[in-house]
Protein backbone atom coordinates (compact mmCIF):
# COMPACT_ATOMS: atom_id res chain seq x y z
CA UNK A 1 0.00 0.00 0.00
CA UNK A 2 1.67 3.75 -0.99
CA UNK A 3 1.75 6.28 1.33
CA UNK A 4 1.80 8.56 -2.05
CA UNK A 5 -1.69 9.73 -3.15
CA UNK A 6 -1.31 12.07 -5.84
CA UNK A 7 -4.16 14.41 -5.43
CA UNK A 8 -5.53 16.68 -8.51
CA UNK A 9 -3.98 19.46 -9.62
CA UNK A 10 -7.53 22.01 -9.54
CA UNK A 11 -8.36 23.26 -6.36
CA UNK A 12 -12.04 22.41 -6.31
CA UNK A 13 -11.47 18.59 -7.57
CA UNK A 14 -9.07 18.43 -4.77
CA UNK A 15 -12.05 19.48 -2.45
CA UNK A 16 -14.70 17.75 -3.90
CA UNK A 17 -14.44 14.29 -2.37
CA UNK A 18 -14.94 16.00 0.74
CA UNK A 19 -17.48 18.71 -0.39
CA UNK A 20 -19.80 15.10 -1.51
CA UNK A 21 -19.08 14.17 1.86
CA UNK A 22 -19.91 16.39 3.53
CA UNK A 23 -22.99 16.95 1.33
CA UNK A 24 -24.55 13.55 1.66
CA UNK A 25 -23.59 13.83 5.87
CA UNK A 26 -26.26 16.43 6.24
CA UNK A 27 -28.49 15.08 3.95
CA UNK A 28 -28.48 11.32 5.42
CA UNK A 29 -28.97 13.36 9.31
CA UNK A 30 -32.33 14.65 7.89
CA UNK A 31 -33.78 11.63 6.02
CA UNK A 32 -31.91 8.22 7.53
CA UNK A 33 -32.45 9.00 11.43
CA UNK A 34 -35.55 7.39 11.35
CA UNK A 35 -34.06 4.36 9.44
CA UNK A 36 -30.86 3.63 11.17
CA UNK A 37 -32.43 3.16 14.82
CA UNK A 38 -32.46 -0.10 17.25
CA UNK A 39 -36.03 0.18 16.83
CA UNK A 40 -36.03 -0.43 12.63
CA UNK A 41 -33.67 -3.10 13.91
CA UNK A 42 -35.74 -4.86 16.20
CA UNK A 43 -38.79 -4.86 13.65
CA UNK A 44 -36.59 -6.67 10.68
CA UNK A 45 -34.90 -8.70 13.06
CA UNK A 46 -36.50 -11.72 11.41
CA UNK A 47 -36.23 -10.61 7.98
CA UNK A 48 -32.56 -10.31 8.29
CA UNK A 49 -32.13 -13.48 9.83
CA UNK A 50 -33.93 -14.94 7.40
CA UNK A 51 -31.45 -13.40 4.26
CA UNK A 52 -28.44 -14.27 6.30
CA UNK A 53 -29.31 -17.85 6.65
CA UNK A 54 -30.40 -18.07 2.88
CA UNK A 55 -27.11 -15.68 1.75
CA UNK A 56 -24.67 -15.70 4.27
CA UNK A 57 -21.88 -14.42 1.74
CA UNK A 58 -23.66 -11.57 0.15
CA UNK A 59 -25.01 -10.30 3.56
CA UNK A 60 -21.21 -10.13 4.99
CA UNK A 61 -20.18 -8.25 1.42
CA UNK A 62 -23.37 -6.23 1.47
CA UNK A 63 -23.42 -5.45 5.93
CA UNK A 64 -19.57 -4.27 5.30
CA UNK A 65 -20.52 -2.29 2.22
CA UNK A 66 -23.42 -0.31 4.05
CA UNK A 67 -21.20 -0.14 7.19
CA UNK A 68 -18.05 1.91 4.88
CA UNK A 69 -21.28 3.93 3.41
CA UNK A 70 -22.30 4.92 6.67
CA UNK A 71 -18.54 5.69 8.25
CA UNK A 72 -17.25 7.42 5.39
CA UNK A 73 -20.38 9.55 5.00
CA UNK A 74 -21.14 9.99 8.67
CA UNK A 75 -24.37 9.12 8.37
CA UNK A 76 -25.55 8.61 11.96
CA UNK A 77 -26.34 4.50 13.02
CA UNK A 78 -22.76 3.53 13.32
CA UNK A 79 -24.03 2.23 16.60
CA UNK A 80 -26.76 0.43 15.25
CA UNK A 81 -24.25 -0.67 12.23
CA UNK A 82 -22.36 -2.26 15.08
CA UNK A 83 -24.92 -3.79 17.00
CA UNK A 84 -26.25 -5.38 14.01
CA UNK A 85 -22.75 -6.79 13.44
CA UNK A 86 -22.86 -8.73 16.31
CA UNK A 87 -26.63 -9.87 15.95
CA UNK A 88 -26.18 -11.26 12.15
CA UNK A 89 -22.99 -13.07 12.54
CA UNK A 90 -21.75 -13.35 16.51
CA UNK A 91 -19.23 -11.97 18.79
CA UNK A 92 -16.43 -13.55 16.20
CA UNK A 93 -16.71 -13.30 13.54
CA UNK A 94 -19.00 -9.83 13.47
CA UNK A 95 -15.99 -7.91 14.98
CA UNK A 96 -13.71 -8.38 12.18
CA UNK A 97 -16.57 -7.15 9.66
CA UNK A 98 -17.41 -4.37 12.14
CA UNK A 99 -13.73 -3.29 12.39
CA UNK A 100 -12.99 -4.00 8.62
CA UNK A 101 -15.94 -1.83 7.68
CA UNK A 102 -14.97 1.14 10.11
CA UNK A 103 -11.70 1.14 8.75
CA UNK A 104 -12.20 1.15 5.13
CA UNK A 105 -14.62 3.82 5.79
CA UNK A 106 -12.07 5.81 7.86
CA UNK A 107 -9.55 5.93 5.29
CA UNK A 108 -12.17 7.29 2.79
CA UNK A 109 -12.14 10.08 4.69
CA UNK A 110 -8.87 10.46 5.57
CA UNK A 111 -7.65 10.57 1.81
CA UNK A 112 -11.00 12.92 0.62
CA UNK A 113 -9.70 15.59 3.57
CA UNK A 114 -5.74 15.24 2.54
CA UNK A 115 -6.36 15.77 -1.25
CA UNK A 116 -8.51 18.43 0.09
CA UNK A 117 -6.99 20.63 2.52
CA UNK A 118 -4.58 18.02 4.38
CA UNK A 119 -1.18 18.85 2.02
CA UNK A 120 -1.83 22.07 2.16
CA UNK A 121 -2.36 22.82 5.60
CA UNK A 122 0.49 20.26 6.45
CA UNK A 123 2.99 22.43 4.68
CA UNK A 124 1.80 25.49 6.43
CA UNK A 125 2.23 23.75 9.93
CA UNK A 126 5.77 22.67 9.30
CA UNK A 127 6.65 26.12 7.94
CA UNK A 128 5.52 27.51 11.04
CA UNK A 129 7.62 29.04 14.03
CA UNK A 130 7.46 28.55 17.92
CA UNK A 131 4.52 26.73 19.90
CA UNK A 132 2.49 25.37 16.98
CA UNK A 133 5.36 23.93 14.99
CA UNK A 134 6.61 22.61 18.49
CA UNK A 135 3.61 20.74 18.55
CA UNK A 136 3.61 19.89 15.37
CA UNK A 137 6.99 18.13 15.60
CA UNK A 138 5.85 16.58 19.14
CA UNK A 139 3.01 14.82 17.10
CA UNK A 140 5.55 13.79 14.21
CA UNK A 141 8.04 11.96 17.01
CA UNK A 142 5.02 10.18 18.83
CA UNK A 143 2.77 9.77 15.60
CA UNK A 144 1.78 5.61 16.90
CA UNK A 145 1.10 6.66 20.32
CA UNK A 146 -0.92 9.66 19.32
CA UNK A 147 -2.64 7.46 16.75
CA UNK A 148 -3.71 4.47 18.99
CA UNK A 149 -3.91 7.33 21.45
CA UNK A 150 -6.72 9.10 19.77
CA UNK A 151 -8.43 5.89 19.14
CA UNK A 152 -8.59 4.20 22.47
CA UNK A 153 -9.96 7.61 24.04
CA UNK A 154 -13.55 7.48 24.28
CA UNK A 155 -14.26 11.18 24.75
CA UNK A 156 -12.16 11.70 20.84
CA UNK A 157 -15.49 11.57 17.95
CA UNK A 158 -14.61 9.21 15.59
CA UNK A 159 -15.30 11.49 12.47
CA UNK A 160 -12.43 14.26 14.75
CA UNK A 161 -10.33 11.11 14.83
CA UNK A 162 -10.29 10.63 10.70
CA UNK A 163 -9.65 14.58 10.18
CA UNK A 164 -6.94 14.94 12.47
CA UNK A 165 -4.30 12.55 10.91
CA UNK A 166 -5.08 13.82 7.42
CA UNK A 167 -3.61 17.48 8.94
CA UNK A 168 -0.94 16.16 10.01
CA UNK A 169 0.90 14.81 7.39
CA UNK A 170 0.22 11.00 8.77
CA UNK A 171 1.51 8.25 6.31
CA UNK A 172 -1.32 6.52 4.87
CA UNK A 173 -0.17 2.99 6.54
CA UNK A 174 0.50 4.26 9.87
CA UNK A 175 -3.63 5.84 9.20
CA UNK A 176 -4.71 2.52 8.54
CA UNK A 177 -3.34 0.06 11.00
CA UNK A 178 -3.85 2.23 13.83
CA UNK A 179 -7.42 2.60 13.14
CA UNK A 180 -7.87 -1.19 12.79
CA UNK A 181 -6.49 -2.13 16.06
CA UNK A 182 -7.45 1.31 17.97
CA UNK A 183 -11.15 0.49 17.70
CA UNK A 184 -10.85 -3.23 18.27
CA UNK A 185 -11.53 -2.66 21.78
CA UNK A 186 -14.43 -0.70 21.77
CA UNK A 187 -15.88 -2.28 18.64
CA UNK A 188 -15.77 -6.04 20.55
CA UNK A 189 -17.75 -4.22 23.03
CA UNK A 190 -20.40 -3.06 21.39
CA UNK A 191 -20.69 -6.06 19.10
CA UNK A 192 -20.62 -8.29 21.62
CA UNK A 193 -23.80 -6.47 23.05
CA UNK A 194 -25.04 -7.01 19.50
CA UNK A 195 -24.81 -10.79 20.08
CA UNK A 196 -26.62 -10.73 22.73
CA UNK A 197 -29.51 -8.65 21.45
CA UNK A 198 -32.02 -11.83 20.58
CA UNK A 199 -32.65 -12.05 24.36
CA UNK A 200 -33.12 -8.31 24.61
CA UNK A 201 -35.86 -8.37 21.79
CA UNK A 202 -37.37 -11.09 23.33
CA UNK A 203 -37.32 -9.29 26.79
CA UNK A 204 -39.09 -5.89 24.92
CA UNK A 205 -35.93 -4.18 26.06
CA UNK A 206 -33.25 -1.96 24.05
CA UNK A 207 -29.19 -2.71 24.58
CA UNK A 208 -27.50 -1.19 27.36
CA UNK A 209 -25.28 1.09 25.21
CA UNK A 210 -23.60 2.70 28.00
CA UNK A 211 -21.83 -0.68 29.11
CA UNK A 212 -18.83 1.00 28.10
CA UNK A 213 -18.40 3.58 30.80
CA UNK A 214 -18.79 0.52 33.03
CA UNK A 215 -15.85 -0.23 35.41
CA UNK A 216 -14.62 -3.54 34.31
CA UNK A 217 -14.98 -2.15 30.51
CA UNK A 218 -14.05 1.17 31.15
CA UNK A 219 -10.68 0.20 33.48
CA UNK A 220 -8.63 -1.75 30.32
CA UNK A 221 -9.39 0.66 27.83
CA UNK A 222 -7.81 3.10 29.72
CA UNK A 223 -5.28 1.12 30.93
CA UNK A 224 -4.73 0.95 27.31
CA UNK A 225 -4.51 4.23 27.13
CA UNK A 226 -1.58 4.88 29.18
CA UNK A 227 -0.03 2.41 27.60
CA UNK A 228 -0.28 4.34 24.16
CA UNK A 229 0.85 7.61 26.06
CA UNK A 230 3.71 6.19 27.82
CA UNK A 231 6.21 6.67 24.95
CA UNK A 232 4.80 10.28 24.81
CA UNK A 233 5.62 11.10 28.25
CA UNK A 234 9.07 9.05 28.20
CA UNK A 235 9.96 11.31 25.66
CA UNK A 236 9.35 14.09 26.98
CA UNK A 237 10.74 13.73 30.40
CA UNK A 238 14.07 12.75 28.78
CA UNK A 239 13.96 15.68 26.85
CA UNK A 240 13.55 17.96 29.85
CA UNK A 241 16.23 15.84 31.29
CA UNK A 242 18.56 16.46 28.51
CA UNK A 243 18.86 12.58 28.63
């Protein structure tokens, strides 16, 4: 995989990928909120079941297509996306499409804001003088930690967590396996909720989605946290050090 993307020479082609975007993001708020809910869930339950069983194949190609659609569009249900994950195909293996899907969908939007602005604003940053191209270069000498970093953190929006990289001059690779593995944590989570949701539609109930923030979820994840920052603040402790 290159870490070169050769973006178009014309300004506005450069921005369109993320103009469409953006376009379709405020569009799909407006018309798929009603569409993309636990409760449309819970009332084709049986329908999807039924298509799984019949075309188990084309329901993992076509579940990971609509989950890229609805990450690299931010269309809101990437919840939902994830709890259905779990309730068509498991614990294992609905992770790996959850994760796979996220992913791909995350680097759409990674590249459409580097062609667009990312280069451009990179260039600026590194021509800069005192505190921002301090942090700049702080960022470029921790860029795994940060990455994982930003990933692991519940409080960072995923969407923030796409734009961010592509501003910072982040090699395309890097982008990509970071992602993968930073939301394999929270996406086996909420997907193994997902497996579990037969029981809650049976019950009349809707998934505890705040399981997360729960201690013996919550603890790891941030012991996994400082694990990611512990380079970051090695670093920099040796550097006031002079070590």
């Amino acid at each position: 995989m290159t870490d070169m993307i050769e973006a178009p020479r014309n300004p506005i082609l450069k921005k369109l990928p993320l103009i469409i975007i953006c376009i379709v993001a405020v569009i799909g708020t407006f018309f798929l909120r009603d569409y993309l809910t636990f409760e449309a869930l819970a009332e084709n339950r049986e329908a999807l079941l039924a298509f799984r069983d019949a075309n188990y194949l084309l329901t993992v190609l076509a579940f990971i297509a609509t989950y890229v659609v609805i990450v690299a569009f931010s269309l809101p249900g990437a919840t939902i996306a994830t709890l259905t994950g779990g309730f068509l195909f498991a614990t294992f293996p609905g992770v790996l499409f959850n994760v796979t899907g996220a992913t791909i969908g995350a680097t759409a939007i990674f590249l459409a804001a580097r062609w667009g602005f990312g280069e451009k604003l990179g260039q600026k940053l590194e021509g800069s003088d005192g505190m921002v191209k301090k942090i700049k270069d702080g960022i470029d000498e921790n860029q795994w930690s940060m990455l994982f970093l930003i990933r692991l953190v519940p409080a960072v929006p995923f969407f923030l967590a796409n734009l961010i990289p592509s501003f910072l001059e982040v090699p395309l690779h890097r982008f990509v396996i970071s992602t993968f593995i930073g939301i394999i944590p929270g996406g086996l989570v909420y997907t193994s909720v997902g497996a579990g949701l037969g029981e809650v539609f049976a019950r009349g109930e809707t998934p505890n989605l705040g399981i997360i923030f729960e201690p013996q979820i919550i603890l790891p994840i941030i012991g996994l946290c400082v694990l990611a920052a512990l380079p970051v603040a090695l670093r920099a402790i040796r550097g006031k050090k002079g070590l």
